[in-house]
Protein backbone atom coordinates (compact mmCIF):
# COMPACT_ATOMS: atom_id res chain seq x y z
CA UNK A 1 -95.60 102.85 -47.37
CA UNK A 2 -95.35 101.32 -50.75
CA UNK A 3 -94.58 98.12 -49.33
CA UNK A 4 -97.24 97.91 -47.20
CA UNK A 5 -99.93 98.59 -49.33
CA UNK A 6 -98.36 95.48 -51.29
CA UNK A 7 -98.70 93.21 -48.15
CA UNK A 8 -102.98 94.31 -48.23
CA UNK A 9 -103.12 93.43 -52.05
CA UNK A 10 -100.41 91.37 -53.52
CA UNK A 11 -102.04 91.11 -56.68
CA UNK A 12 -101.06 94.53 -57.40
CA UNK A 13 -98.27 93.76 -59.93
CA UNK A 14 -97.46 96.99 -61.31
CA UNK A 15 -96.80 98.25 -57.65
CA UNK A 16 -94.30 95.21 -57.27
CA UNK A 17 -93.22 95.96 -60.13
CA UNK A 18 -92.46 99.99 -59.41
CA UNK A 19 -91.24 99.00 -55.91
CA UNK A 20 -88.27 96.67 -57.52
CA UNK A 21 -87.68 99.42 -59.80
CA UNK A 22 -86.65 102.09 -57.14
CA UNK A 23 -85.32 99.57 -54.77
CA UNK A 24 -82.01 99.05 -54.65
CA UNK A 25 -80.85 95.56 -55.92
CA UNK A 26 -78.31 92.88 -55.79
CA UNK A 27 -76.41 92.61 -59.33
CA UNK A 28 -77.02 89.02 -61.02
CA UNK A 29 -74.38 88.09 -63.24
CA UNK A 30 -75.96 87.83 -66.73
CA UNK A 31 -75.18 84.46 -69.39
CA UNK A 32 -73.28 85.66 -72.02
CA UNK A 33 -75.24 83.32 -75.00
CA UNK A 34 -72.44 83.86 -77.18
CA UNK A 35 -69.68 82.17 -75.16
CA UNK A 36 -72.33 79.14 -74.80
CA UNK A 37 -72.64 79.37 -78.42
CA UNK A 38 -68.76 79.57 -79.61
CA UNK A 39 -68.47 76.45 -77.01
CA UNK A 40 -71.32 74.35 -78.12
CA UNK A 41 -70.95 71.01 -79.21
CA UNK A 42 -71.92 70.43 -83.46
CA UNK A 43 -74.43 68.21 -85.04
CA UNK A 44 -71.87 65.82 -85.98
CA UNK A 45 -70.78 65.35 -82.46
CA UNK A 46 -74.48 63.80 -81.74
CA UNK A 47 -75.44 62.80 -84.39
CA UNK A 48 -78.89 61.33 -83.48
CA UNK A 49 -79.82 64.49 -81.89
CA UNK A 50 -82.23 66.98 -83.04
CA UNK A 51 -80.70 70.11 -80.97
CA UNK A 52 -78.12 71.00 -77.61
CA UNK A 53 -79.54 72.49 -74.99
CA UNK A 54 -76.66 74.86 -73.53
CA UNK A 55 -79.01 76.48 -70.89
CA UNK A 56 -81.80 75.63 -69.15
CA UNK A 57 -81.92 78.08 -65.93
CA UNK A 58 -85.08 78.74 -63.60
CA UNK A 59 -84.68 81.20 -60.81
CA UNK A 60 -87.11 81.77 -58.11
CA UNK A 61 -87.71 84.48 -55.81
CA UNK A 62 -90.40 83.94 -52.92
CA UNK A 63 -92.12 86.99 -52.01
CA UNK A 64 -92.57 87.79 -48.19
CA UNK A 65 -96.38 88.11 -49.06
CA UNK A 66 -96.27 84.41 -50.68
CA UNK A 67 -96.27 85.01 -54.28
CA UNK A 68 -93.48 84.72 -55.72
CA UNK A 69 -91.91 85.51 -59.51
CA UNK A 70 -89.69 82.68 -61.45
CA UNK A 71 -87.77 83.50 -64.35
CA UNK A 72 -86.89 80.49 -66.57
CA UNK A 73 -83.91 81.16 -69.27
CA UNK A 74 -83.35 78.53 -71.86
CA UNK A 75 -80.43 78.45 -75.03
CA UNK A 76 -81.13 75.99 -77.67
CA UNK A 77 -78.82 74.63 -80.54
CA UNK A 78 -80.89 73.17 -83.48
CA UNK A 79 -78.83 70.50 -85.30
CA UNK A 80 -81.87 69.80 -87.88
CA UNK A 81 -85.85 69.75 -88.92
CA UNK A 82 -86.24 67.60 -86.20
CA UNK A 83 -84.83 70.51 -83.94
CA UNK A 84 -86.79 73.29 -85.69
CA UNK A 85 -90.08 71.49 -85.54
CA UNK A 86 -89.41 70.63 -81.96
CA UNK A 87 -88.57 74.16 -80.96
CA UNK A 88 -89.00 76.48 -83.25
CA UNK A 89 -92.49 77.78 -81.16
CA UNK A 90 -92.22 78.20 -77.36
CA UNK A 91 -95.68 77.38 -75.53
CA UNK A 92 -95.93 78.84 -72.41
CA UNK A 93 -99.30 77.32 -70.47
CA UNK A 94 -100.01 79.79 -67.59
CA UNK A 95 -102.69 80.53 -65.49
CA UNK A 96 -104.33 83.56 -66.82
CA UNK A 97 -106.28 84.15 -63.51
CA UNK A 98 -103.63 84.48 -60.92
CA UNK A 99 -100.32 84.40 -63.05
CA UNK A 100 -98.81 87.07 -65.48
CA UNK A 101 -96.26 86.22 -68.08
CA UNK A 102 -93.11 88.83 -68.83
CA UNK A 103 -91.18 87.51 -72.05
CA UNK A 104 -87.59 89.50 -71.21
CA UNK A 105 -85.55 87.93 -74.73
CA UNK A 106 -86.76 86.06 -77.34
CA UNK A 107 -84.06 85.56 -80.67
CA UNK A 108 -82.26 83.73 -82.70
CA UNK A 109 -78.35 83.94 -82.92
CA UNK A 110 -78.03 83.18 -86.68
CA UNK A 111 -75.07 81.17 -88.55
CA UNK A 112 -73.13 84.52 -89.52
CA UNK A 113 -73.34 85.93 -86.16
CA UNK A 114 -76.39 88.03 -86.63
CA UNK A 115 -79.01 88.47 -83.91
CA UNK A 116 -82.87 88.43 -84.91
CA UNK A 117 -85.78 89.19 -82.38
CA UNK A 118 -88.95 87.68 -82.53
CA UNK A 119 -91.69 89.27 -82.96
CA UNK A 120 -94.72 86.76 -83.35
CA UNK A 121 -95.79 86.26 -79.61
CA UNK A 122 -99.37 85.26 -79.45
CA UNK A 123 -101.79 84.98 -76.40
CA UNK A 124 -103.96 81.50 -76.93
CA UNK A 125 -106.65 80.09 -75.27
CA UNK A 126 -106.84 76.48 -75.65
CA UNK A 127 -109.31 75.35 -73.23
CA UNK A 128 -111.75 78.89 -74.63
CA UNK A 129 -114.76 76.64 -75.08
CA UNK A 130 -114.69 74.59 -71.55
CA UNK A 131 -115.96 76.84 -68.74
CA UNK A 132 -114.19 74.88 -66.14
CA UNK A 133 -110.56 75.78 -68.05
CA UNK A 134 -111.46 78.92 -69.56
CA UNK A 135 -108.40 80.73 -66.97
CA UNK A 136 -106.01 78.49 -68.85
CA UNK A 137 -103.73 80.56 -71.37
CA UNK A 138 -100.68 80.01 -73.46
CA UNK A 139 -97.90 82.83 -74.47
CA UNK A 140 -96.46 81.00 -77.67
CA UNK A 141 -93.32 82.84 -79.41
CA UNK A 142 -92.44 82.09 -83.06
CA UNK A 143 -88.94 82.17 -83.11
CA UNK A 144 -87.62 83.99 -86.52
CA UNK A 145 -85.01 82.95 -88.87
CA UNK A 146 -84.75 79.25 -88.23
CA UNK A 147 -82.37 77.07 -90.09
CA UNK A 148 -80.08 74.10 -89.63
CA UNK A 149 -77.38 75.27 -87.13
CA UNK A 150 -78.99 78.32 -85.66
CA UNK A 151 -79.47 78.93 -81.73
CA UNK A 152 -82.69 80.36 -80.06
CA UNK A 153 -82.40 82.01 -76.90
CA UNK A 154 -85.76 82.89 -74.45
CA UNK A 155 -86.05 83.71 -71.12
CA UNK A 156 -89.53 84.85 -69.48
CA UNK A 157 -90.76 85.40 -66.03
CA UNK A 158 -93.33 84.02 -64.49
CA UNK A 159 -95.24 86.50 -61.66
CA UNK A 160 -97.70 83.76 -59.18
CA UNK A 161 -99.85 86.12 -57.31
C-alpha cells in the first residue's frame, strides 16, 4: 500500500523515507575513519601537499520510480593552511526544487584523538537575486576545530526526486 502510493507521487520523501525505515534492509559495512586515520600518510611524506584524501566514496541507489538517493562520504587529512583554507567549509550546490540534502556526519577527528561535531551548517542561496537560478541552493558546513594535522570527515545524501 505504502509503496504504491510512492509510485503516484515520488516526491513524497518522508514516505520514502518511513518505508526504508520499516523495511527490512541489507547491512552495509560501515568505514571505520579511525583505521584510515592511524594509516594515513604525514605531511612530510608529501610535502607539497596541502591535505590526503583517505576517502572519497559515492553510493547510488536508483529508485524503481526513477529518483534515486546518492550518498557521497569523504575523509580528509589537512597537512597545512593551504589544507584548512581549501577544506575547512564544505559547499554543497543542490537543486533546491527537486533535490533534498541529508548531512548524516560532519567532524573533525582532532590531534589527541578527540572527536568534534560541527555545528555551523548553513542553507545559501547564491543565485537569490537571478529569477532564472533562484532553485539553486548550497548546504555549506563549517567544520570545527581545524588545525595543522587534523582530519574532517562528512558524508551527506543526496535524495533526486
Amino acid at each position: 500500500m505504502w509503496r504504491q502510493a510512492l509510485e503516484i507521487s515520488p516526491e513524497f520523501l518522508h514516505l520514502r523515507d518511513y518505508i526504508d525505515f520499516i523495511s527490512e534492509k541489507e547491512e552495509v559495512a560501515e568505514v571505520d575513519a579511525r583505521k584510515l586515520i592511524a594509516k594515513a600518510p604525514s605531511a612530510e611524506e608529501y610535502p607539497d601537499a596541502s591535505a590526503a584524501i583517505l576517502l572519497n566514496e559515492t553510493k547510488r541507489i536508483i529508485h524503481l520510480d526513477g529518483t534515486s538517493s546518492t550518498t557521497y562520504h569523504k575523509i580528509i587529512k589537512l597537512f597545512n593552511r593551504r589544507g584548512i583554507e581549501k577544506f575547512g567549509e564544505v559547499f554543497i550546490t543542490y537543486n533546491a526544487w527537486g533535490e533534498r540534502i541529508t548531512i548524516k556526519k560532519a567532524r573533525t577527528f582532532k590531534l589527541d584523538g578527540t572527536i568534534i561535531d560541527a555545528t555551523s551548517i548553513k542553507d545559501i542561496f547564491p543565485l537569490e537575486g537571478y529569477r532564472l537560478y533562484s532553485n539553486i541552493s548550497q548546504k555549506v558546513i563549517s567544520m570545527p576545530a581545524l588545525e595543522e594535522g587534523v582530519t574532517i570527515e562528512y558524508q551527506y545524501t543526496l535524495d533526486d526526486y
